[in-house]
PDB file of N, CA and C in Angstrom:
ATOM      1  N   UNK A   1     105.984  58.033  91.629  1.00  0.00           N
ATOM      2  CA  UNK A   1     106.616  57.174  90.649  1.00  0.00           C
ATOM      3  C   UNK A   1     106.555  55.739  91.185  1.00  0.00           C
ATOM      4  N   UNK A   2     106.209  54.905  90.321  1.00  0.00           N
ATOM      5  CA  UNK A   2     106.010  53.357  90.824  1.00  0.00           C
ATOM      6  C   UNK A   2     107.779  52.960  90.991  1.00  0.00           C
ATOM      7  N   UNK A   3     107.695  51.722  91.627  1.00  0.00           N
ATOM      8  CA  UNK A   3     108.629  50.929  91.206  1.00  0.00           C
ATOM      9  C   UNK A   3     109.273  50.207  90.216  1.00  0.00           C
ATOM     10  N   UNK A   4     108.275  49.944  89.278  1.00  0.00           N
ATOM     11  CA  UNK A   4     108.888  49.651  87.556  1.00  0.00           C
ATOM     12  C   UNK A   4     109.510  50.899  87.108  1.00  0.00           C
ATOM     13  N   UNK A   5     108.594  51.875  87.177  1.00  0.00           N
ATOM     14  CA  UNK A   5     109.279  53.497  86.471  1.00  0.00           C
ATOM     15  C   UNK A   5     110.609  53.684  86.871  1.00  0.00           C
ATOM     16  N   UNK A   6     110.774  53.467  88.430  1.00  0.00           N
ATOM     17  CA  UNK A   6     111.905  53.819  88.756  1.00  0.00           C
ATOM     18  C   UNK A   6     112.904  52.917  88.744  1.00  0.00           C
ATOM     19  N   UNK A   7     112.446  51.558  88.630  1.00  0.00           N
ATOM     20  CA  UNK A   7     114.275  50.670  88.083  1.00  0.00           C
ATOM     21  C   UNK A   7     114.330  50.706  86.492  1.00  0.00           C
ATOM     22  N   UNK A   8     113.098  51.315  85.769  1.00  0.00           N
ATOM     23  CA  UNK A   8     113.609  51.889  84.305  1.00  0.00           C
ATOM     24  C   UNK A   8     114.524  52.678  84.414  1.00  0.00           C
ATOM     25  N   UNK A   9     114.158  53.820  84.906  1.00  0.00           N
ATOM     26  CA  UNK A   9     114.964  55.217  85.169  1.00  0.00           C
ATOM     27  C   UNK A   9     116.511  54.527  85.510  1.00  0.00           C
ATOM     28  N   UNK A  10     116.586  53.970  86.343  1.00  0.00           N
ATOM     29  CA  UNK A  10     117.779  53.212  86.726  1.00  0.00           C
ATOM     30  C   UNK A  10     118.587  52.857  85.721  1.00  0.00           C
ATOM     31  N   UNK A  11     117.743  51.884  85.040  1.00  0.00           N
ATOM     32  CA  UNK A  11     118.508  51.042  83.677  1.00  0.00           C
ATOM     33  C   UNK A  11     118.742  51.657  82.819  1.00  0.00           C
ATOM     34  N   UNK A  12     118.143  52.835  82.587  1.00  0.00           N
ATOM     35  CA  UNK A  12     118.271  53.561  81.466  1.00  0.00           C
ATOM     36  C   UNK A  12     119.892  54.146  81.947  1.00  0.00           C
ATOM     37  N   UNK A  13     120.257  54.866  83.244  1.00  0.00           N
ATOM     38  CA  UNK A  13     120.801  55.557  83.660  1.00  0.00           C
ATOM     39  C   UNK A  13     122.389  54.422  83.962  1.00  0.00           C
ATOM     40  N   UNK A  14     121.833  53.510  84.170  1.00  0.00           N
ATOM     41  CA  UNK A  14     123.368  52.761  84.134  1.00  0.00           C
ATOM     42  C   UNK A  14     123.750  52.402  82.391  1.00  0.00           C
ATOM     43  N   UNK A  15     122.908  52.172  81.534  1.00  0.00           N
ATOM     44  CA  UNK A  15     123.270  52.334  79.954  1.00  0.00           C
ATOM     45  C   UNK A  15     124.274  53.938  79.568  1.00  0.00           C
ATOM     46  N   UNK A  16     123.699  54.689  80.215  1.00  0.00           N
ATOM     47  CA  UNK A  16     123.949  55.907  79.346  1.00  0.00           C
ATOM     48  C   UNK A  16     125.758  55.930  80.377  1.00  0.00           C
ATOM     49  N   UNK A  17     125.465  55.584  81.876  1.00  0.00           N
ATOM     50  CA  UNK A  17     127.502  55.455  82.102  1.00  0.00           C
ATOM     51  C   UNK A  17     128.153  54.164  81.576  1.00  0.00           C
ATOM     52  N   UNK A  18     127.500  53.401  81.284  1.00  0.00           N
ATOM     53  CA  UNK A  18     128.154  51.746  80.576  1.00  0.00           C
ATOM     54  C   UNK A  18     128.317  51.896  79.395  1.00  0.00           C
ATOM     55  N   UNK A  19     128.904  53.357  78.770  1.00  0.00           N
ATOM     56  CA  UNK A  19     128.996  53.221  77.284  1.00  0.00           C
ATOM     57  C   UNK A  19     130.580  52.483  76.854  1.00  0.00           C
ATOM     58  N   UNK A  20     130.735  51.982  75.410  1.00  0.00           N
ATOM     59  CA  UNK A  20     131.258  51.326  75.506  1.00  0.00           C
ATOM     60  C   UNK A  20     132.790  52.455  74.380  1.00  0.00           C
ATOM     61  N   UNK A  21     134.013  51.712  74.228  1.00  0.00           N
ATOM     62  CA  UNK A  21     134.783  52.607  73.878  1.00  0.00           C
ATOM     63  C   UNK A  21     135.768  51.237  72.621  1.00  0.00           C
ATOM     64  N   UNK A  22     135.643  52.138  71.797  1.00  0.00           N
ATOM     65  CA  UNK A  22     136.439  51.398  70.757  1.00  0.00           C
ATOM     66  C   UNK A  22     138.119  51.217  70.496  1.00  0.00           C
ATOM     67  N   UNK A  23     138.818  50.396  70.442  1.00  0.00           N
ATOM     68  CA  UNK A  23     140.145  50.110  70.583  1.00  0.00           C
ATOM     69  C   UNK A  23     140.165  49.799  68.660  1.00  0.00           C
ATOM     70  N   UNK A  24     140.623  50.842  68.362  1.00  0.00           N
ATOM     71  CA  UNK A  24     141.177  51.068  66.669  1.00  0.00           C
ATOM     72  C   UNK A  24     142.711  50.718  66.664  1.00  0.00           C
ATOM     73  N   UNK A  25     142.787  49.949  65.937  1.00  0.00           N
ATOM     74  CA  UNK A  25     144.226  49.310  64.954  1.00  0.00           C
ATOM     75  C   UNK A  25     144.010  49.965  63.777  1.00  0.00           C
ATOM     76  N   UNK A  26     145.383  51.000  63.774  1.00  0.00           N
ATOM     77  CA  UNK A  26     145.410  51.547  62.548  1.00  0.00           C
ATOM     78  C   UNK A  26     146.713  51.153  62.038  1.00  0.00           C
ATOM     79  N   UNK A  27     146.814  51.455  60.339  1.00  0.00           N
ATOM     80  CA  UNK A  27     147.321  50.450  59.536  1.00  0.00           C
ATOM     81  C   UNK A  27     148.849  51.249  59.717  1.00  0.00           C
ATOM     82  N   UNK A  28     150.182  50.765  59.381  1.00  0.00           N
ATOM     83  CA  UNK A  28     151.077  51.314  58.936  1.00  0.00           C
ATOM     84  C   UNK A  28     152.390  50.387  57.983  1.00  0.00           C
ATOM     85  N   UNK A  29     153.142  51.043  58.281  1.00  0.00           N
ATOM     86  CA  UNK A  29     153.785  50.559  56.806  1.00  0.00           C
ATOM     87  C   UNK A  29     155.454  49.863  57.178  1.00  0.00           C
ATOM     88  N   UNK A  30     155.250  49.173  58.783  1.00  0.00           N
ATOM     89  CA  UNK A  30     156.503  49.198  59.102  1.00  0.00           C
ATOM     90  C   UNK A  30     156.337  47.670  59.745  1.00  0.00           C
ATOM     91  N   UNK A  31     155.299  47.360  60.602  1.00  0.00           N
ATOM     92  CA  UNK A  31     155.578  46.061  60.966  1.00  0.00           C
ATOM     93  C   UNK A  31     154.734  44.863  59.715  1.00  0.00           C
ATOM     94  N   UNK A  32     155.127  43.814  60.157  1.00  0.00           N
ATOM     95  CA  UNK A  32     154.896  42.857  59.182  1.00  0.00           C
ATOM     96  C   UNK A  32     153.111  42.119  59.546  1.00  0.00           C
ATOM     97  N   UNK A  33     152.948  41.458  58.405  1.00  0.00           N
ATOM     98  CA  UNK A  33     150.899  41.288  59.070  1.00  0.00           C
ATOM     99  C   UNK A  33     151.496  39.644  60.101  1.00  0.00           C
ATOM    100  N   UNK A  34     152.264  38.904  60.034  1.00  0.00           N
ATOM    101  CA  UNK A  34     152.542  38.070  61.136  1.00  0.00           C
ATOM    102  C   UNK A  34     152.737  38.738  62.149  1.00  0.00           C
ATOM    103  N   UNK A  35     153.300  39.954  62.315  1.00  0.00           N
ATOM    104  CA  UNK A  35     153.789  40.707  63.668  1.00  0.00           C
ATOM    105  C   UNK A  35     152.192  40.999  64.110  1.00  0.00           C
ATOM    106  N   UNK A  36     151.703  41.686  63.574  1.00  0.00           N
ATOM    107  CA  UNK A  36     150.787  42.543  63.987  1.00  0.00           C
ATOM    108  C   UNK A  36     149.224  41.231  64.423  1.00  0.00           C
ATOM    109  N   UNK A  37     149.280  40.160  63.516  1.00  0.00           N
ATOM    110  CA  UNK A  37     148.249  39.088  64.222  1.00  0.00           C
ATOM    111  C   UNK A  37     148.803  38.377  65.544  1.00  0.00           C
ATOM    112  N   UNK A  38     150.402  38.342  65.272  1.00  0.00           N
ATOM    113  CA  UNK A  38     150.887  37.818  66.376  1.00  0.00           C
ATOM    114  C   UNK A  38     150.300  38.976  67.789  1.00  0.00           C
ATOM    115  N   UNK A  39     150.365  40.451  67.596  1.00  0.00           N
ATOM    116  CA  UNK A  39     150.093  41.197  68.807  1.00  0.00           C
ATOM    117  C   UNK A  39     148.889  40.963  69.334  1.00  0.00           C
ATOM    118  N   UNK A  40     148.109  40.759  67.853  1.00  0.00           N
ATOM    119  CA  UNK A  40     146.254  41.248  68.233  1.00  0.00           C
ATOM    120  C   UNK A  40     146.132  39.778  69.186  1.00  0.00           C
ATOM    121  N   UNK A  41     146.795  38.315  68.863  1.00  0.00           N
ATOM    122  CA  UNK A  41     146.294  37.177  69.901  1.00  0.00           C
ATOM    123  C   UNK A  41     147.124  37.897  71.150  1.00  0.00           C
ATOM    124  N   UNK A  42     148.072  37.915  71.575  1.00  0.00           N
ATOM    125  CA  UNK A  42     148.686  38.029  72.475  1.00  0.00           C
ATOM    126  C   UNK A  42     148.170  39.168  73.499  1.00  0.00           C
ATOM    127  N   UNK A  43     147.914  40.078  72.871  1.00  0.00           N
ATOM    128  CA  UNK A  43     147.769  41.493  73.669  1.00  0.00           C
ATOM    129  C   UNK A  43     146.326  41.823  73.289  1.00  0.00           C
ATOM    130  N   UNK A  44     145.446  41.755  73.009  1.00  0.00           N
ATOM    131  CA  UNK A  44     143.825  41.879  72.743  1.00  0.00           C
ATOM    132  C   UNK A  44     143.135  40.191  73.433  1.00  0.00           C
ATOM    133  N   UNK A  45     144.241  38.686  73.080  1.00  0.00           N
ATOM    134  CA  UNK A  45     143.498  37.769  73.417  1.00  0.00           C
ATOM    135  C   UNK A  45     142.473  37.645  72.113  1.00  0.00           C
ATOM    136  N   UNK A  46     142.819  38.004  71.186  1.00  0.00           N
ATOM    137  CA  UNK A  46     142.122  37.450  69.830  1.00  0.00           C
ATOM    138  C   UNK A  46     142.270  35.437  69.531  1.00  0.00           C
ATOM    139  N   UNK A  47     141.744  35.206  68.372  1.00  0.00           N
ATOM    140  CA  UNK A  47     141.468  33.807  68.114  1.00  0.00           C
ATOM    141  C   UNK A  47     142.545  33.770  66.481  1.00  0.00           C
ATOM    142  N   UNK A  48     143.120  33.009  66.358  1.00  0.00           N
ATOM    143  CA  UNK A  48     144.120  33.360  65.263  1.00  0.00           C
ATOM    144  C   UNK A  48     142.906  33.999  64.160  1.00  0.00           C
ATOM    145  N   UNK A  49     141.887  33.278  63.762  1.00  0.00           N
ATOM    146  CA  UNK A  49     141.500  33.858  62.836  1.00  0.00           C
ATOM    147  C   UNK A  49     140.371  35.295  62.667  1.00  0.00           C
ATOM    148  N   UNK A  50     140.371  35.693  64.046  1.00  0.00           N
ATOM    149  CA  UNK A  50     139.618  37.063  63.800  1.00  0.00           C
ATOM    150  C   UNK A  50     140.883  37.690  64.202  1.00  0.00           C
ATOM    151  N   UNK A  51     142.052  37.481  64.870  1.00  0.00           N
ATOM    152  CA  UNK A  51     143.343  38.148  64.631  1.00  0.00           C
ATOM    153  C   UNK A  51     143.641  38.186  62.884  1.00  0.00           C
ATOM    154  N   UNK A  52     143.650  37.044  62.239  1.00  0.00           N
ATOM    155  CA  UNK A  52     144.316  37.619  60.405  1.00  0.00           C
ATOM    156  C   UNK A  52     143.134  38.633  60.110  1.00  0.00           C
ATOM    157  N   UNK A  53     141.460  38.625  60.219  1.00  0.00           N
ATOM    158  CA  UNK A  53     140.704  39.369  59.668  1.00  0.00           C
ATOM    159  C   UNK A  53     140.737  40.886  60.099  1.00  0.00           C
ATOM    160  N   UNK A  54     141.250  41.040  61.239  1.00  0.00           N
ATOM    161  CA  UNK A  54     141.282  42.337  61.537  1.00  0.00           C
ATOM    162  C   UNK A  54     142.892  43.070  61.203  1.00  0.00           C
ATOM    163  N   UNK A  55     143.823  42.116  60.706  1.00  0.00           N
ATOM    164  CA  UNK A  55     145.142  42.458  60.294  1.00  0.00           C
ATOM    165  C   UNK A  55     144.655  43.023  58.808  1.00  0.00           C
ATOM    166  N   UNK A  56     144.152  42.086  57.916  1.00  0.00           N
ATOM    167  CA  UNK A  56     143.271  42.231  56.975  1.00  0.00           C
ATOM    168  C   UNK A  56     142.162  43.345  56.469  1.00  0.00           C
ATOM    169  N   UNK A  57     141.524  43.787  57.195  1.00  0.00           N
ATOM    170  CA  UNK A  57     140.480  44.799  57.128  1.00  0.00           C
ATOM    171  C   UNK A  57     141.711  46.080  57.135  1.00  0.00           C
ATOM    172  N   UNK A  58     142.389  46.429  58.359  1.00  0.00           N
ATOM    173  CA  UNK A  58     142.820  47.053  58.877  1.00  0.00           C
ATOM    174  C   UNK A  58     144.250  47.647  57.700  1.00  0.00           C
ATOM    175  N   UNK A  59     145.009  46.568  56.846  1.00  0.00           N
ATOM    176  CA  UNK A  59     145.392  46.592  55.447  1.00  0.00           C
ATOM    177  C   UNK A  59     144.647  47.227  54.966  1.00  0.00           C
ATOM    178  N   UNK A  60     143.781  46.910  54.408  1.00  0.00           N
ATOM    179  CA  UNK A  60     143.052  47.142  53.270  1.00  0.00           C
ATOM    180  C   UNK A  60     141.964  48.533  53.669  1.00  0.00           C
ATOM    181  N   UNK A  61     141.403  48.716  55.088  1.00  0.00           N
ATOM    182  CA  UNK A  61     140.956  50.404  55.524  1.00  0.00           C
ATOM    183  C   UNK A  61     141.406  50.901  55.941  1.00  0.00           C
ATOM    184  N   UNK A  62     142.851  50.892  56.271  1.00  0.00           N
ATOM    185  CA  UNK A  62     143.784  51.793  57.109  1.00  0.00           C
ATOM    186  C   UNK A  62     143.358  51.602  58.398  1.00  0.00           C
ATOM    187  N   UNK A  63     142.139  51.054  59.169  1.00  0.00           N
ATOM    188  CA  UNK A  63     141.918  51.026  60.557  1.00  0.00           C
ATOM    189  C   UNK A  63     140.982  49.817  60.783  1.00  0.00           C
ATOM    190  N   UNK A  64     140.751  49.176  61.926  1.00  0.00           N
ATOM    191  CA  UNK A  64     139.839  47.813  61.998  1.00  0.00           C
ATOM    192  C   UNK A  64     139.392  48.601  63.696  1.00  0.00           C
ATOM    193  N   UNK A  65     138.308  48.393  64.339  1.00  0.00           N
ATOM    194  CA  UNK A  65     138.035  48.452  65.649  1.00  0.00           C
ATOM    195  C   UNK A  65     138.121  46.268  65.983  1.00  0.00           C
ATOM    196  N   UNK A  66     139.381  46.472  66.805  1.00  0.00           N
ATOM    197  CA  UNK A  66     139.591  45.238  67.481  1.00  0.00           C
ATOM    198  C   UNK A  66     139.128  44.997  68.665  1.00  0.00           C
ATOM    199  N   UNK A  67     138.719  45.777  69.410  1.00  0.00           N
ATOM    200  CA  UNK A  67     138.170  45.322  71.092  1.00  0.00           C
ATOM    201  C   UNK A  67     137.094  46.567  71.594  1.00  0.00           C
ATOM    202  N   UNK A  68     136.339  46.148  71.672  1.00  0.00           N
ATOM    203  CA  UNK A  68     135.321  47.109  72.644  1.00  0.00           C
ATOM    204  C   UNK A  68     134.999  46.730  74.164  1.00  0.00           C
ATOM    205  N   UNK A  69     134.895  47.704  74.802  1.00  0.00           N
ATOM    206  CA  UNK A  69     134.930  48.072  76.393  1.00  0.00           C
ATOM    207  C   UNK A  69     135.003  49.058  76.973  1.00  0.00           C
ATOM    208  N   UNK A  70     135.198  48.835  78.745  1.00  0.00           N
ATOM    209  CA  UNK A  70     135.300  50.217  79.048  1.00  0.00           C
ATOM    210  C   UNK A  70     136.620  50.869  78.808  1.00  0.00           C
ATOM    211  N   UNK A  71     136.387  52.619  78.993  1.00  0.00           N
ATOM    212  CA  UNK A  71     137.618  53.690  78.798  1.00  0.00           C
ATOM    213  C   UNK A  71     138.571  52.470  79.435  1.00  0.00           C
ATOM    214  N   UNK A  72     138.797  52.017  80.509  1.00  0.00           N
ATOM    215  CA  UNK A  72     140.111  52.190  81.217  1.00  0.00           C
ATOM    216  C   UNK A  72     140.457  50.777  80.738  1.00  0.00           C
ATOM    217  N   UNK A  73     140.270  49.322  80.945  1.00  0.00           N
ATOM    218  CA  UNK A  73     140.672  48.399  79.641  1.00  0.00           C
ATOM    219  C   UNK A  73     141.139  49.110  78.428  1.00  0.00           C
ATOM    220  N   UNK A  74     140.173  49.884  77.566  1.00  0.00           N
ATOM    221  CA  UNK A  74     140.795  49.929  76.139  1.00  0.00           C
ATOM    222  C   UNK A  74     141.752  50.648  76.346  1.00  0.00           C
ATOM    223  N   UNK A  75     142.175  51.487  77.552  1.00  0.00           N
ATOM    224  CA  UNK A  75     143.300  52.458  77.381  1.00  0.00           C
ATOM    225  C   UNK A  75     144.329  51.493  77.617  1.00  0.00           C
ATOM    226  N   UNK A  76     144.079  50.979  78.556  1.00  0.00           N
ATOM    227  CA  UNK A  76     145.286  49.972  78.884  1.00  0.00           C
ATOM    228  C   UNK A  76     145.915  49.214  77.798  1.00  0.00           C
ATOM    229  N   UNK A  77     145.093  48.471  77.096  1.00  0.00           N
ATOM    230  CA  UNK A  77     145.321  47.374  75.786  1.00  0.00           C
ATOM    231  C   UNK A  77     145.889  48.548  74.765  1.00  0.00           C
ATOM    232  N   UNK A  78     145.268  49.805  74.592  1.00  0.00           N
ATOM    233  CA  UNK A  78     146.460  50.785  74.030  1.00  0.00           C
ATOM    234  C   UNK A  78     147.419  50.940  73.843  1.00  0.00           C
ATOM    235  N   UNK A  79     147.853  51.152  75.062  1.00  0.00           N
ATOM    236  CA  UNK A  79     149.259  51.323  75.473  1.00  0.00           C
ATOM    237  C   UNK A  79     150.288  50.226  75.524  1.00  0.00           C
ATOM    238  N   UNK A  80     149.276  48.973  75.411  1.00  0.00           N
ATOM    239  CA  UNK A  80     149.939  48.063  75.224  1.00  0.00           C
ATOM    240  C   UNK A  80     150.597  47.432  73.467  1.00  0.00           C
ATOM    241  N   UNK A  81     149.881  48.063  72.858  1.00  0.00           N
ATOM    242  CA  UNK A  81     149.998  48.081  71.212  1.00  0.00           C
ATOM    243  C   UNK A  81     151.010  48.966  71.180  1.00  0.00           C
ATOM    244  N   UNK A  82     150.742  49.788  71.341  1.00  0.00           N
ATOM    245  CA  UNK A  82     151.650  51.468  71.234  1.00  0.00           C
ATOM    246  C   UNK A  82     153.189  50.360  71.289  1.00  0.00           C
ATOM    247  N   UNK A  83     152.734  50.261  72.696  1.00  0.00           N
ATOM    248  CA  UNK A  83     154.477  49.502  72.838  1.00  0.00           C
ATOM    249  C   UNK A  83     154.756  48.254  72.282  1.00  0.00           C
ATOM    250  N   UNK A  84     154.064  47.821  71.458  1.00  0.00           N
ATOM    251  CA  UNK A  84     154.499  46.991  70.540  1.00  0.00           C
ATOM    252  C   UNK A  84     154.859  47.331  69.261  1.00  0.00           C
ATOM    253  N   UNK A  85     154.950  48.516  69.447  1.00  0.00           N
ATOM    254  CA  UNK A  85     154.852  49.437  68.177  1.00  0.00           C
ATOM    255  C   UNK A  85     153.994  49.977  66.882  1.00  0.00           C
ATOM    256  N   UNK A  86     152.515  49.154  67.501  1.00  0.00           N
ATOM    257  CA  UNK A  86     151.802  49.452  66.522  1.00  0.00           C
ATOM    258  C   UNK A  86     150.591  50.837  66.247  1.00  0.00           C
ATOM    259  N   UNK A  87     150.098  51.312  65.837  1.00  0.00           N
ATOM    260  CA  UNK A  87     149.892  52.201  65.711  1.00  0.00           C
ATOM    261  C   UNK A  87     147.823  52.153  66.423  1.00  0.00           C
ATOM    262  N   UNK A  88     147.312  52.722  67.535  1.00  0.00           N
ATOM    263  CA  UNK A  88     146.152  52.361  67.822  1.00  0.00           C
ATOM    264  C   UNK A  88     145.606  53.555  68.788  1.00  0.00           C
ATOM    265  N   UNK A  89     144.188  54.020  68.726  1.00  0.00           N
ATOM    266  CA  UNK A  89     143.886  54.611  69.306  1.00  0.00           C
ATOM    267  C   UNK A  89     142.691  54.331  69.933  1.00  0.00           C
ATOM    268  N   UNK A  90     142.081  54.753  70.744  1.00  0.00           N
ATOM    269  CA  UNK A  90     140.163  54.861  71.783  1.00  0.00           C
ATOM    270  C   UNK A  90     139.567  55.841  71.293  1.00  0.00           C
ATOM    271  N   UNK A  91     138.181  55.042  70.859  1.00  0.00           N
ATOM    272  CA  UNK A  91     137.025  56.057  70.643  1.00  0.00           C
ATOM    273  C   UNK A  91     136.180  55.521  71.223  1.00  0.00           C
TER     274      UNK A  91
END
């Protein structure tokens, strides 16, 4: 095997563990859409206005994917919603 073949093999092989994991805001019927843009800047580090669009989407589809990364970030930023009371899960 040459040396190109094998830092393919490589790259290919760090893609397939660098997958990435979705942080879902799902919708509910209890906090207010100021609360919930207020969380997404604060606790995701959103920009006010892709914070209202994903308050927005997330209204209107019951769910928005707000942050992608690895498992252990999105779990974290999870748990950090959770305890803000909002409703969010990792895929």
């Amino acid at each position: 095997m040459s040396i190109k073949e094998k830092k393919k093999e490589q790259c290919n092989l760090f893609k397939e563990t660098a997958k990435k994991y979705e942080l879902i805001l799902l919708n509910d019927e209890v906090n207010t859409f100021d609360y919930v843009v207020d969380c997404l800047i604060r606790i995701c580090e959103h920009e006010t206005f892709q914070a209202e669009q994903c308050a927005l989407i997330t209204h209107y589809n019951g769910k928005c994917s707000v942050r992608n990364g690895r498992l252990n970030e999105m779990n974290q930023l999870c748990m950090r919603l959770l305890e803000a009371n909002l409703r969010a899960e990792v895929n």
